[in-house]
PDB file of N, CA and C in Angstrom:
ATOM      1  N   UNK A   1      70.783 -71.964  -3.025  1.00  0.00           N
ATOM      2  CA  UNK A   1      70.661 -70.524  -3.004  1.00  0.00           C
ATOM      3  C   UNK A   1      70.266 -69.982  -4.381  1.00  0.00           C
ATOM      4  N   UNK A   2      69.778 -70.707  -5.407  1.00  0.00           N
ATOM      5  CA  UNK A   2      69.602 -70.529  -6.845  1.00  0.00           C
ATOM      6  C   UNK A   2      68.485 -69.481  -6.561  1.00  0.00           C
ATOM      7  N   UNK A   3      67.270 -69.470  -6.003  1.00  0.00           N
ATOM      8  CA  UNK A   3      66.758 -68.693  -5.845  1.00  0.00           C
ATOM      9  C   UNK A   3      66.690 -67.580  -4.937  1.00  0.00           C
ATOM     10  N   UNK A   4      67.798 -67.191  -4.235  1.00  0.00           N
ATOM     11  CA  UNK A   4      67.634 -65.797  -4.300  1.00  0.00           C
ATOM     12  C   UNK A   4      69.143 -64.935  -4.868  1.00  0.00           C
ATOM     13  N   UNK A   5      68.423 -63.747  -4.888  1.00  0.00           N
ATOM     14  CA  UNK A   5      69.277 -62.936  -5.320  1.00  0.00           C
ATOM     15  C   UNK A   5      69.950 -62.149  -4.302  1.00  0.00           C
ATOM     16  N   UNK A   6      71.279 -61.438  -4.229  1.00  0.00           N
ATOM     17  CA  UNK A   6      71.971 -60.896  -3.419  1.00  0.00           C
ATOM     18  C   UNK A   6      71.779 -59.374  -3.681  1.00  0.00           C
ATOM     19  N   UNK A   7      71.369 -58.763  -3.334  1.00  0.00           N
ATOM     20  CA  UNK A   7      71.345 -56.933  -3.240  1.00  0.00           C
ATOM     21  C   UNK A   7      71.758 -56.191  -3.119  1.00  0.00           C
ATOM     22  N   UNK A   8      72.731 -56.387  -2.104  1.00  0.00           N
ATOM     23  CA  UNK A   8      73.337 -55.522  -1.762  1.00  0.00           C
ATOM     24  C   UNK A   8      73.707 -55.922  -0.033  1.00  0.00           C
ATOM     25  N   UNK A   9      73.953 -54.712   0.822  1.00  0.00           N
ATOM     26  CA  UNK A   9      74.447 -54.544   2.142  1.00  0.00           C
ATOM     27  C   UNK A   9      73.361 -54.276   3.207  1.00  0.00           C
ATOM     28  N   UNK A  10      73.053 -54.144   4.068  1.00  0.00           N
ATOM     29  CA  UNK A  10      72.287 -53.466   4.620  1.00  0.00           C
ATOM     30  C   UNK A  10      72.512 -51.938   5.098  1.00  0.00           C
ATOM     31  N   UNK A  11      73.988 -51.926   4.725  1.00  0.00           N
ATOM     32  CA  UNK A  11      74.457 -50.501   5.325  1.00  0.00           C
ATOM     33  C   UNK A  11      74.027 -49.628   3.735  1.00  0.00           C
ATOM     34  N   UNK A  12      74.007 -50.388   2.474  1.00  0.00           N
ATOM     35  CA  UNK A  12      72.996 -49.838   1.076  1.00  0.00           C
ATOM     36  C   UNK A  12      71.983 -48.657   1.125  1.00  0.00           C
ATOM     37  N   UNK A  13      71.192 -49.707   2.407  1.00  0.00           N
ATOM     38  CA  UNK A  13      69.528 -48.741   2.194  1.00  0.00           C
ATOM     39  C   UNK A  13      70.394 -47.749   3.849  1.00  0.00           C
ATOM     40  N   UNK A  14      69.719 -46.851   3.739  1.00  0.00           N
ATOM     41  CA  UNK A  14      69.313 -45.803   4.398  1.00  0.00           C
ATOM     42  C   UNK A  14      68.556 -46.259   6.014  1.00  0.00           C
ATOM     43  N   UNK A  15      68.805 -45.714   7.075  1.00  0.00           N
ATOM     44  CA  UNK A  15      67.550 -45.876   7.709  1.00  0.00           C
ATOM     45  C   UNK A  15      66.682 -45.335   7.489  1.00  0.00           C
ATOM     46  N   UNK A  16      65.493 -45.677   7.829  1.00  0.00           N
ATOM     47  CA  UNK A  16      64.030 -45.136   7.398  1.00  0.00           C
ATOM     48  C   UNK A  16      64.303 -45.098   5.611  1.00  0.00           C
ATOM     49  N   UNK A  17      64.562 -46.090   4.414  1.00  0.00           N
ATOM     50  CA  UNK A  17      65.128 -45.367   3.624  1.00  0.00           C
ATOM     51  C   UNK A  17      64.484 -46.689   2.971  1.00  0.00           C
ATOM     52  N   UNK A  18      64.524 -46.905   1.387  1.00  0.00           N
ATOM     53  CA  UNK A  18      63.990 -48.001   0.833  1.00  0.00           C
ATOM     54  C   UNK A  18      65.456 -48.146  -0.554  1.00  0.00           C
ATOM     55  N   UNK A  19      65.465 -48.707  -1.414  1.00  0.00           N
ATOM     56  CA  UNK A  19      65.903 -49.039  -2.855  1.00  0.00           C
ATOM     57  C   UNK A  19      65.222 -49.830  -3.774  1.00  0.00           C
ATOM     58  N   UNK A  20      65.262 -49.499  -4.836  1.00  0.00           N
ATOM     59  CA  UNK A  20      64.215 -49.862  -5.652  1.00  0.00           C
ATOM     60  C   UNK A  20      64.969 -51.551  -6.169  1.00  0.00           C
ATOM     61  N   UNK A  21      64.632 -52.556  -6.271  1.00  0.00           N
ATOM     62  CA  UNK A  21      65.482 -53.293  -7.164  1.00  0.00           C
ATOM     63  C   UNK A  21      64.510 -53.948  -8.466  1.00  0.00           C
ATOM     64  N   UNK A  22      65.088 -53.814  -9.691  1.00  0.00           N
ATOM     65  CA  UNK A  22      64.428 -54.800 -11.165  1.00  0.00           C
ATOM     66  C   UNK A  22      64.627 -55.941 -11.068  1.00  0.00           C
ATOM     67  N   UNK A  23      63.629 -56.825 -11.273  1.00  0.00           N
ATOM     68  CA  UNK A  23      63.344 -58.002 -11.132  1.00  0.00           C
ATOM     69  C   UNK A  23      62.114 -58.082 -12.402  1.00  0.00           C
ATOM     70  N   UNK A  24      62.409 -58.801 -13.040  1.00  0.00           N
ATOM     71  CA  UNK A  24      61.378 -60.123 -14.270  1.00  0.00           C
ATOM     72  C   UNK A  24      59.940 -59.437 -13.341  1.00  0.00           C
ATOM     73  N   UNK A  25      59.468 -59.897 -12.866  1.00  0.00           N
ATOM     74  CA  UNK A  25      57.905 -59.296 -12.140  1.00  0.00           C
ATOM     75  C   UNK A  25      57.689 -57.994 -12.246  1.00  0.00           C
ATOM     76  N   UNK A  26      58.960 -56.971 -11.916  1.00  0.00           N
ATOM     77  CA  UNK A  26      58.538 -55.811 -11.964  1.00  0.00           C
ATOM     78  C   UNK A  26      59.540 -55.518 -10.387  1.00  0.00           C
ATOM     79  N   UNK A  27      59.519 -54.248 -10.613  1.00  0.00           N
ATOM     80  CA  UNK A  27      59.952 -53.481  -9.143  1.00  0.00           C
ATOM     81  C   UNK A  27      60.102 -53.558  -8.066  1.00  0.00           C
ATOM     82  N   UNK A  28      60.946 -53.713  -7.012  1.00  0.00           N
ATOM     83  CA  UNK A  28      60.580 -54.065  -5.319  1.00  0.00           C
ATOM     84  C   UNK A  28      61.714 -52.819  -4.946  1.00  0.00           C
ATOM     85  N   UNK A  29      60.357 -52.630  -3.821  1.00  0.00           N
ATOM     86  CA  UNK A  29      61.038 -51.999  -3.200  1.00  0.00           C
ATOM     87  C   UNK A  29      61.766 -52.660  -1.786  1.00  0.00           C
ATOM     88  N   UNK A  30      62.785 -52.535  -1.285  1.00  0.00           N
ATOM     89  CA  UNK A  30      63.206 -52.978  -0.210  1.00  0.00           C
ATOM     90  C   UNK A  30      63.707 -51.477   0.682  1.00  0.00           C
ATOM     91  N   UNK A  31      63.041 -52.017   1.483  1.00  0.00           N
ATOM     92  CA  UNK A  31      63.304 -50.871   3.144  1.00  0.00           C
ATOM     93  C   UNK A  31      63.497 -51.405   4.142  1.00  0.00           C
ATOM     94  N   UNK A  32      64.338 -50.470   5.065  1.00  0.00           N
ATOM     95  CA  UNK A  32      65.123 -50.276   5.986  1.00  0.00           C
ATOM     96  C   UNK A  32      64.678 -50.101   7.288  1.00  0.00           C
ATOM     97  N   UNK A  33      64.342 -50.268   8.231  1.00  0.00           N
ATOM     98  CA  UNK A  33      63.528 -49.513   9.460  1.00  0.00           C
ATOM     99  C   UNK A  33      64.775 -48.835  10.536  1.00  0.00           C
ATOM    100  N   UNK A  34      64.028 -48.373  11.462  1.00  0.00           N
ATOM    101  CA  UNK A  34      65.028 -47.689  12.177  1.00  0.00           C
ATOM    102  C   UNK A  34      65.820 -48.990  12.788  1.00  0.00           C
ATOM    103  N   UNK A  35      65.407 -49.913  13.409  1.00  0.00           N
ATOM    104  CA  UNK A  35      65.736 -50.766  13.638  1.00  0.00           C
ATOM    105  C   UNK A  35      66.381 -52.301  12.928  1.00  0.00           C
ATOM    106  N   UNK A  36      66.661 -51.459  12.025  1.00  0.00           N
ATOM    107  CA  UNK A  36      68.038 -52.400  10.804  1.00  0.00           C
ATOM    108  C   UNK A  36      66.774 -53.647  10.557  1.00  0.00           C
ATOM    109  N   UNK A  37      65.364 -53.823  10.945  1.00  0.00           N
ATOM    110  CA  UNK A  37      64.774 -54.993  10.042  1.00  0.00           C
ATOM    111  C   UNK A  37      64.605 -54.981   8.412  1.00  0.00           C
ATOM    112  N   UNK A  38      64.706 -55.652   7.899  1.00  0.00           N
ATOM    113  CA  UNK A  38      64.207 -55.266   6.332  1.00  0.00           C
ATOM    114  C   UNK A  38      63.664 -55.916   5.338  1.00  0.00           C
ATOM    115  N   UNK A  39      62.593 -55.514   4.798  1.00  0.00           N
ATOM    116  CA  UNK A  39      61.099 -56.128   4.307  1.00  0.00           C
ATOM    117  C   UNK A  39      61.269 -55.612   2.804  1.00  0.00           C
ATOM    118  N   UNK A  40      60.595 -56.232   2.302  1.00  0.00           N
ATOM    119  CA  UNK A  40      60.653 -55.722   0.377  1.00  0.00           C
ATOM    120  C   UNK A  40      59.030 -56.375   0.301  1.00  0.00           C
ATOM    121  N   UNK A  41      58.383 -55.245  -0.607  1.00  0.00           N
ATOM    122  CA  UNK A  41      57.293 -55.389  -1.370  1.00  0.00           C
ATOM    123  C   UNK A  41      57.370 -54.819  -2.816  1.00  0.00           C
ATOM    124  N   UNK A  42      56.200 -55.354  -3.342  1.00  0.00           N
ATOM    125  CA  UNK A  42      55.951 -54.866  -4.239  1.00  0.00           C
ATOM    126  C   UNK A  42      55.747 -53.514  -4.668  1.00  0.00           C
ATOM    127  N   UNK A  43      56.772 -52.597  -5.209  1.00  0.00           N
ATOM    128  CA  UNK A  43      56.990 -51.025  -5.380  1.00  0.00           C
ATOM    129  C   UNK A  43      55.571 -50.379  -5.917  1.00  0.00           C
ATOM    130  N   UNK A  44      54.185 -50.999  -5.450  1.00  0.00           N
ATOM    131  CA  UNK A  44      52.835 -50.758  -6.142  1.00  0.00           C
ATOM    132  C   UNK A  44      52.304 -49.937  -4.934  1.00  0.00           C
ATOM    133  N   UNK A  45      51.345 -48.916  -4.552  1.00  0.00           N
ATOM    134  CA  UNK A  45      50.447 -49.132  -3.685  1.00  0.00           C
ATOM    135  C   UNK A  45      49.357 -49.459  -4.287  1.00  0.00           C
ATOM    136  N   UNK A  46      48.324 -50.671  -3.445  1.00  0.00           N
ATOM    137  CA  UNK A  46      47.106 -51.153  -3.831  1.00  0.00           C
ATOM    138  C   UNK A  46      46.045 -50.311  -4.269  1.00  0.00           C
ATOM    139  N   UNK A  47      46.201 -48.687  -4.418  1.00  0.00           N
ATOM    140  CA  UNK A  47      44.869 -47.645  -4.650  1.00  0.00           C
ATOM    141  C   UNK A  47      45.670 -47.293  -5.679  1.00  0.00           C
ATOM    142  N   UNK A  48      46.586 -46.604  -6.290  1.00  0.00           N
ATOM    143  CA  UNK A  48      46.859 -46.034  -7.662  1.00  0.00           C
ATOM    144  C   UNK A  48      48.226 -46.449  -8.114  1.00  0.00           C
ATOM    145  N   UNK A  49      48.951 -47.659  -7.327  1.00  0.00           N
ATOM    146  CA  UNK A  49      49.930 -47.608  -7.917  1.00  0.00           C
ATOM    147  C   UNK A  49      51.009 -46.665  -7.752  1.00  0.00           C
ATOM    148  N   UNK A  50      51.308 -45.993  -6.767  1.00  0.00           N
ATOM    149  CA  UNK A  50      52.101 -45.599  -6.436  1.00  0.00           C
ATOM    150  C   UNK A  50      53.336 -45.639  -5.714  1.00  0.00           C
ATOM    151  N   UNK A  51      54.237 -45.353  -6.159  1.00  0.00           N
ATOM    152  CA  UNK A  51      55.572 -45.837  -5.919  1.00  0.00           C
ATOM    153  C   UNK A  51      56.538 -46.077  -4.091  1.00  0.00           C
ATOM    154  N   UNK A  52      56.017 -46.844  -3.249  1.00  0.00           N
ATOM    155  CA  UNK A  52      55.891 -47.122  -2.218  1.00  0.00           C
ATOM    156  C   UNK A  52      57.526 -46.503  -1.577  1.00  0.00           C
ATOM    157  N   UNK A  53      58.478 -47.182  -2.790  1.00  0.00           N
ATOM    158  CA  UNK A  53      59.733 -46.315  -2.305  1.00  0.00           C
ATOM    159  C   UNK A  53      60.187 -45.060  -2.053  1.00  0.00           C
ATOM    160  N   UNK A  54      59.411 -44.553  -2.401  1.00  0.00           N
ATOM    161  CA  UNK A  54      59.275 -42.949  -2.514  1.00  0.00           C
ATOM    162  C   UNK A  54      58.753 -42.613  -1.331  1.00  0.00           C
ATOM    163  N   UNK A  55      58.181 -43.336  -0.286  1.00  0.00           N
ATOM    164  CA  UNK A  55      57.133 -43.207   0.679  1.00  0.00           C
ATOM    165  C   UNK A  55      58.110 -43.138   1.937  1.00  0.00           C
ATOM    166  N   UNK A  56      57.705 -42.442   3.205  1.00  0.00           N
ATOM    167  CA  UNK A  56      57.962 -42.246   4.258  1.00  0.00           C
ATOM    168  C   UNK A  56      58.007 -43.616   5.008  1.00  0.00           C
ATOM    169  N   UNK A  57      59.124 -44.144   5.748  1.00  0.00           N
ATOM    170  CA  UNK A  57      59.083 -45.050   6.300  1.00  0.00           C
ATOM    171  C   UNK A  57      58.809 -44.539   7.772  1.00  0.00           C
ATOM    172  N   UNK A  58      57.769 -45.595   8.553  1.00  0.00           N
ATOM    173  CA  UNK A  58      57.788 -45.152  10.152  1.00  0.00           C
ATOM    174  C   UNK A  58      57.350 -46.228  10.499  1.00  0.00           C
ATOM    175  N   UNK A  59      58.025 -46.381  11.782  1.00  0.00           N
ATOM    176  CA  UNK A  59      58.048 -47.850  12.347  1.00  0.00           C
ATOM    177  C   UNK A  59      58.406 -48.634  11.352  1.00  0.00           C
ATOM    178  N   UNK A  60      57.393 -50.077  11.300  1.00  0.00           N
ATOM    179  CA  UNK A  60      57.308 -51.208  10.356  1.00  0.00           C
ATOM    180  C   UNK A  60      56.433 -50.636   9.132  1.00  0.00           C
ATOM    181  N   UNK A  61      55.803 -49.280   8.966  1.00  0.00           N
ATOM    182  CA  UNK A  61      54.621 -49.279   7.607  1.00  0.00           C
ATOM    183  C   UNK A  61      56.110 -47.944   6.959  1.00  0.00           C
ATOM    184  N   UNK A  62      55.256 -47.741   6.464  1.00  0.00           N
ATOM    185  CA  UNK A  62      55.463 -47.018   4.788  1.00  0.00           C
ATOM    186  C   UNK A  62      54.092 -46.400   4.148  1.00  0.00           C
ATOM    187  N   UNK A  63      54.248 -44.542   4.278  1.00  0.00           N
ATOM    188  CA  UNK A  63      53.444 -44.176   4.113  1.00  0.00           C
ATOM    189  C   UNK A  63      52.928 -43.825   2.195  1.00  0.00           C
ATOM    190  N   UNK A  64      52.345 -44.374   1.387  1.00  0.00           N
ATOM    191  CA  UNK A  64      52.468 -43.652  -0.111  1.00  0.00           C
ATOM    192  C   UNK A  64      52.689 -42.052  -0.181  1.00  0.00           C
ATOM    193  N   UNK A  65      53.837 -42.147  -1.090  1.00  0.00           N
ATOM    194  CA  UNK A  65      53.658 -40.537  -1.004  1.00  0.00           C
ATOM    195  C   UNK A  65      52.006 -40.098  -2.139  1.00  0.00           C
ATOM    196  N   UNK A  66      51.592 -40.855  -3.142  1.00  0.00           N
ATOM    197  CA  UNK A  66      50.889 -40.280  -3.493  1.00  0.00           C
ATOM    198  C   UNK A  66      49.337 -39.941  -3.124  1.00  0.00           C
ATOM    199  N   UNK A  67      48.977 -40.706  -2.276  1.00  0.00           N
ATOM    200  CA  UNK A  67      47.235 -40.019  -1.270  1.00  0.00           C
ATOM    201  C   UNK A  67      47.335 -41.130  -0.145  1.00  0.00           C
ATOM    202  N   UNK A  68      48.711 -41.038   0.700  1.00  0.00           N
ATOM    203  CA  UNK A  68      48.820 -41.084   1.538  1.00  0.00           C
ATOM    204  C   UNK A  68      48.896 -42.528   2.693  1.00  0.00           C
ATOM    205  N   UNK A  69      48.032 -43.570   1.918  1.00  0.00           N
ATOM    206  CA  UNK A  69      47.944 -44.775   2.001  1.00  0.00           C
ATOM    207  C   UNK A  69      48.788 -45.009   3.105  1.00  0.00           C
ATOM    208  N   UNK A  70      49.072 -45.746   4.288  1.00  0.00           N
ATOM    209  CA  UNK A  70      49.522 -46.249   4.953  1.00  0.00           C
ATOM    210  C   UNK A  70      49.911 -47.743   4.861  1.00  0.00           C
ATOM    211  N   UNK A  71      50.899 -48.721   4.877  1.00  0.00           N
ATOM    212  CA  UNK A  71      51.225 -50.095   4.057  1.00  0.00           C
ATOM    213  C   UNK A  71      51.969 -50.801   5.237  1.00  0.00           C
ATOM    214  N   UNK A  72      51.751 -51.564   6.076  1.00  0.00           N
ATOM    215  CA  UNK A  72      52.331 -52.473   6.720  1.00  0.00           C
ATOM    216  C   UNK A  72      53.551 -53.202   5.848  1.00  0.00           C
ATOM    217  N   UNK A  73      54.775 -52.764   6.256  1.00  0.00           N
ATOM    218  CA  UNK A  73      56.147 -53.409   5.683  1.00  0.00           C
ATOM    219  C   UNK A  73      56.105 -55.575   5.703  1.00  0.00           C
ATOM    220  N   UNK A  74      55.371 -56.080   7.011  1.00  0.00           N
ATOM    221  CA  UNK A  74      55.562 -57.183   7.112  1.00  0.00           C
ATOM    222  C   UNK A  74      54.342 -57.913   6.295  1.00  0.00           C
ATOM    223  N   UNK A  75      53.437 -57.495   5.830  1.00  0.00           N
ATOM    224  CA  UNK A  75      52.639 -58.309   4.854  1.00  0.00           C
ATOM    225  C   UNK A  75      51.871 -57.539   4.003  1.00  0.00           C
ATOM    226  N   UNK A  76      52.599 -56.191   3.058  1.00  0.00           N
ATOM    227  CA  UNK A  76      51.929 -55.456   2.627  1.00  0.00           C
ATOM    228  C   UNK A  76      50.595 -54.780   2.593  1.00  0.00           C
ATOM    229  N   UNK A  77      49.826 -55.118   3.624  1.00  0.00           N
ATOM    230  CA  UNK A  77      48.774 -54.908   3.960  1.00  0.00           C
ATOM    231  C   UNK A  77      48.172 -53.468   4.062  1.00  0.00           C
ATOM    232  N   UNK A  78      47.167 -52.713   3.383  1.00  0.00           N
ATOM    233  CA  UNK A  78      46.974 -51.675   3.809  1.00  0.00           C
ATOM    234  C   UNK A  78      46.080 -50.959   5.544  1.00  0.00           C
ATOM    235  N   UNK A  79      46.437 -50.355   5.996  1.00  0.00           N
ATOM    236  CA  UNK A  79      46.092 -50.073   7.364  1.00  0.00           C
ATOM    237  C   UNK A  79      44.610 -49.422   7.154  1.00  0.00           C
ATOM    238  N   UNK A  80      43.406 -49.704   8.316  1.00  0.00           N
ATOM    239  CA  UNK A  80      42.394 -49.616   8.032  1.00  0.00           C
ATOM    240  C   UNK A  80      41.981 -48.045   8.453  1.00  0.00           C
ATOM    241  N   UNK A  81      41.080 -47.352   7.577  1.00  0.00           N
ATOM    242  CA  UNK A  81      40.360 -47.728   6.631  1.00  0.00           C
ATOM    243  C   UNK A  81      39.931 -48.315   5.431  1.00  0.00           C
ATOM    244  N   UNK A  82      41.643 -47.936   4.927  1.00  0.00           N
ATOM    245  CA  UNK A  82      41.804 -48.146   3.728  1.00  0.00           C
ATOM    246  C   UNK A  82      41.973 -49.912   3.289  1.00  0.00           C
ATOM    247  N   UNK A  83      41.778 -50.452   2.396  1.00  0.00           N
ATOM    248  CA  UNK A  83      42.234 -51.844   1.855  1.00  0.00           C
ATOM    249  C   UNK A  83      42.822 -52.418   0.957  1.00  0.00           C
ATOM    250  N   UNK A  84      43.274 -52.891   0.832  1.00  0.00           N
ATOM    251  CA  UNK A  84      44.372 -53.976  -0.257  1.00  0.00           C
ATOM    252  C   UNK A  84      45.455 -54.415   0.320  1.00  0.00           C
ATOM    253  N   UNK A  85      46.186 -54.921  -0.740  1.00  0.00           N
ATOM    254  CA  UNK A  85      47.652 -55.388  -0.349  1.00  0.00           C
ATOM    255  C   UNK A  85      48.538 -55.412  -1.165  1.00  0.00           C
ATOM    256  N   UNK A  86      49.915 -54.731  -1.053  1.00  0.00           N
ATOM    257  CA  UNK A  86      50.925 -54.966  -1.970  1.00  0.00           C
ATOM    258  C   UNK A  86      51.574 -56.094  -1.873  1.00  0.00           C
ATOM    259  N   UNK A  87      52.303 -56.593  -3.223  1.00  0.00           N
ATOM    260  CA  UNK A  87      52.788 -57.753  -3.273  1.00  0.00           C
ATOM    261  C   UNK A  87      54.032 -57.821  -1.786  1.00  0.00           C
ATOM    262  N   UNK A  88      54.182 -59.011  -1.037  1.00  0.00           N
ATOM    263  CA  UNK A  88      55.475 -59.594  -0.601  1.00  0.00           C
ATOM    264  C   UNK A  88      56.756 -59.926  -0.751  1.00  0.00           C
ATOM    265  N   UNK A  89      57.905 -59.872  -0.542  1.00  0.00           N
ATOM    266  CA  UNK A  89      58.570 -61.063  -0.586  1.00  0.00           C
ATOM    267  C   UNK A  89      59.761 -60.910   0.342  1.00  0.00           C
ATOM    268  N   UNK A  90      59.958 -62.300  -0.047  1.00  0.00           N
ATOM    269  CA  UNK A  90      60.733 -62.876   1.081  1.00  0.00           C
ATOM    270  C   UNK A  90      62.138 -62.374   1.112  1.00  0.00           C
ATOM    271  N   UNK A  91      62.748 -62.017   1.830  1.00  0.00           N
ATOM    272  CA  UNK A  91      64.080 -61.233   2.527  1.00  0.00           C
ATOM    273  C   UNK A  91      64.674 -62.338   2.989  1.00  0.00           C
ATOM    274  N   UNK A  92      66.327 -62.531   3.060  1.00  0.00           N
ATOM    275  CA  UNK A  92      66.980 -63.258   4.186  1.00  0.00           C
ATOM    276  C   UNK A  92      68.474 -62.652   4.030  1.00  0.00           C
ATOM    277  N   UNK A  93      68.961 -62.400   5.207  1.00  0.00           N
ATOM    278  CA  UNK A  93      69.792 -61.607   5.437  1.00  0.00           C
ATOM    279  C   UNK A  93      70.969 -62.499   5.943  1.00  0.00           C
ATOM    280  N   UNK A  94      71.930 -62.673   5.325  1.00  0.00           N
ATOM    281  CA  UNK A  94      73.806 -63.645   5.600  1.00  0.00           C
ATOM    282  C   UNK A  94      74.752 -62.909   6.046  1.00  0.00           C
ATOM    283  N   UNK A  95      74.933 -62.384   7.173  1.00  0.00           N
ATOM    284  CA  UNK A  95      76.693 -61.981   7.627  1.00  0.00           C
ATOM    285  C   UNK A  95      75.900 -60.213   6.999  1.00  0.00           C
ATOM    286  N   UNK A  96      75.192 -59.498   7.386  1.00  0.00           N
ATOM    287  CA  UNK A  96      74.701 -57.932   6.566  1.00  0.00           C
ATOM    288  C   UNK A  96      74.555 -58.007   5.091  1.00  0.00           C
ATOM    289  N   UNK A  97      74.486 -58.986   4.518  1.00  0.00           N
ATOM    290  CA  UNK A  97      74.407 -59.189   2.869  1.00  0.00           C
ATOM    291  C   UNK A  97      72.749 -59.763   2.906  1.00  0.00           C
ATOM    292  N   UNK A  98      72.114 -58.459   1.602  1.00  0.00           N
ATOM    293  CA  UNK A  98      70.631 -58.636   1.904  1.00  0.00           C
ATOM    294  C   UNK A  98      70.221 -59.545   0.519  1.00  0.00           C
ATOM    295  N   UNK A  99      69.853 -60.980   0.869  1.00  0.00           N
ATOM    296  CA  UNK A  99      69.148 -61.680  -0.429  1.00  0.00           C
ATOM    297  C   UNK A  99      67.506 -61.675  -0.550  1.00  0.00           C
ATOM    298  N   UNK A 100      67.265 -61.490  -1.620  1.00  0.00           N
ATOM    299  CA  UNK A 100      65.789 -61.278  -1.971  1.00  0.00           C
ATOM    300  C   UNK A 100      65.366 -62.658  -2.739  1.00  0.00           C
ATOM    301  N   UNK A 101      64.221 -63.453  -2.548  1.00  0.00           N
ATOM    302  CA  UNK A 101      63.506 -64.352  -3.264  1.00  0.00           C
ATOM    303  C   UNK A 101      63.185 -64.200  -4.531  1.00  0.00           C
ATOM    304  N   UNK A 102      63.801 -64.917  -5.552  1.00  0.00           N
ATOM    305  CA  UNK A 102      63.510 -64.920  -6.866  1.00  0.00           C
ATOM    306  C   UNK A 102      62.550 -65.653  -7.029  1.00  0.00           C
ATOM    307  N   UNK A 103      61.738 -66.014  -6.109  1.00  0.00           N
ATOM    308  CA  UNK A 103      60.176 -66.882  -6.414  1.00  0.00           C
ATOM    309  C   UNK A 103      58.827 -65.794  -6.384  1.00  0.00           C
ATOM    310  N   UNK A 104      58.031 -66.239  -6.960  1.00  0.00           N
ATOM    311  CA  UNK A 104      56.561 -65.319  -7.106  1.00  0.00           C
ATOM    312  C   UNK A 104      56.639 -65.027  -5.303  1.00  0.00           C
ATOM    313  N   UNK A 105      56.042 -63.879  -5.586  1.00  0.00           N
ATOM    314  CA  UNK A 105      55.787 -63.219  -4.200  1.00  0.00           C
ATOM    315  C   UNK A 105      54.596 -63.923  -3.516  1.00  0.00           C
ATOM    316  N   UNK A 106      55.026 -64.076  -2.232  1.00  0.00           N
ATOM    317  CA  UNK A 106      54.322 -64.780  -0.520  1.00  0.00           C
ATOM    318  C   UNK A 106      53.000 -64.497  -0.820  1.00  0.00           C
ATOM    319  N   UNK A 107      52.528 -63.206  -1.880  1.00  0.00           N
ATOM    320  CA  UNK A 107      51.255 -62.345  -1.159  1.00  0.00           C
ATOM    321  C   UNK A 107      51.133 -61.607  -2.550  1.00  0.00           C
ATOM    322  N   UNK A 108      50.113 -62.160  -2.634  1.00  0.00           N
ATOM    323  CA  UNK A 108      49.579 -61.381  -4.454  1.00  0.00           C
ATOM    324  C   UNK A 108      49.157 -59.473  -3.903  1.00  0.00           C
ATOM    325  N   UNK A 109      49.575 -59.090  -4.734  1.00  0.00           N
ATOM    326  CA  UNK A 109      48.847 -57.488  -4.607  1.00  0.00           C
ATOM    327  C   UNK A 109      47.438 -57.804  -4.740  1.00  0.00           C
ATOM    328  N   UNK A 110      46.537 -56.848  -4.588  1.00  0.00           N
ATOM    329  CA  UNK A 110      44.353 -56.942  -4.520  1.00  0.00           C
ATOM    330  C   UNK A 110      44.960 -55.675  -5.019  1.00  0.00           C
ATOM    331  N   UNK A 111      44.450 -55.398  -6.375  1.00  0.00           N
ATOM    332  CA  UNK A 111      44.332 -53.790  -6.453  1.00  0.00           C
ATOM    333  C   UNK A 111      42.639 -53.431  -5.955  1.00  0.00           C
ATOM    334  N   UNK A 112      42.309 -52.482  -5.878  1.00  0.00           N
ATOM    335  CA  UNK A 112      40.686 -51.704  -6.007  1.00  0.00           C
ATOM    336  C   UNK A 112      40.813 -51.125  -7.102  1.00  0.00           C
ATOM    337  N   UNK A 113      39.202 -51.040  -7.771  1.00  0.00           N
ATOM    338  CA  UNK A 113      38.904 -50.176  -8.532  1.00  0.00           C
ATOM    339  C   UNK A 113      39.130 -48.400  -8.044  1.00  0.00           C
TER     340      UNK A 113
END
């Protein structure tokens, strides 16, 4: 279990709700769905960098609050038109205790120019 880290609860995040956690790489956000699943990416969106936790959760995506971006929670992916991908990572959940992967993320971010 050396590599992951423990977070917290799941009763922590919020439904529809995210938390930011610091990590050596930088920022993750981890969110909540209505349906108690829970996914962590990289706290980036792929167009300006904007802070994904801050963003509206619905369904499985996560909307940016800053121009709106739409982000698939299960492989950071942006929804089309738009393109890129925020970083991944891996979640695993023990007895409601949420551990996060201390390994490089599943899924590199693509920023755009």
């Amino acid at each position: 279990m050396s590599n992951w880290l423990e977070i917290g609860n799941i009763e922590d995040i919020p439904k529809l709700g995210a938390r930011v956690v610091k990590t050596v790489e930088g920022d993750v956000a981890v969110f909540r769905t209505a349906n108690d699943e829970i996914f962590a990416l990289r706290d980036q969106c792929p167009h300006k960098k904007g802070p994904l936790s801050q963003g509206i959760v619905h369904g499985k995506r996560v909307t940016c609050p800053m121009h709106n971006w739409v982000i698939e929670l299960a492989d950071g992916q942006a929804v089309a038109p738009d393109e890129g991908c925020a970083g991944v990572y891996k979640i695993m959940l023990e007895e409601g205790r949420i551990l996060l992967s201390l390994k490089k993320n599943i899924t590199e971010m693509r920023e755009l120019p």
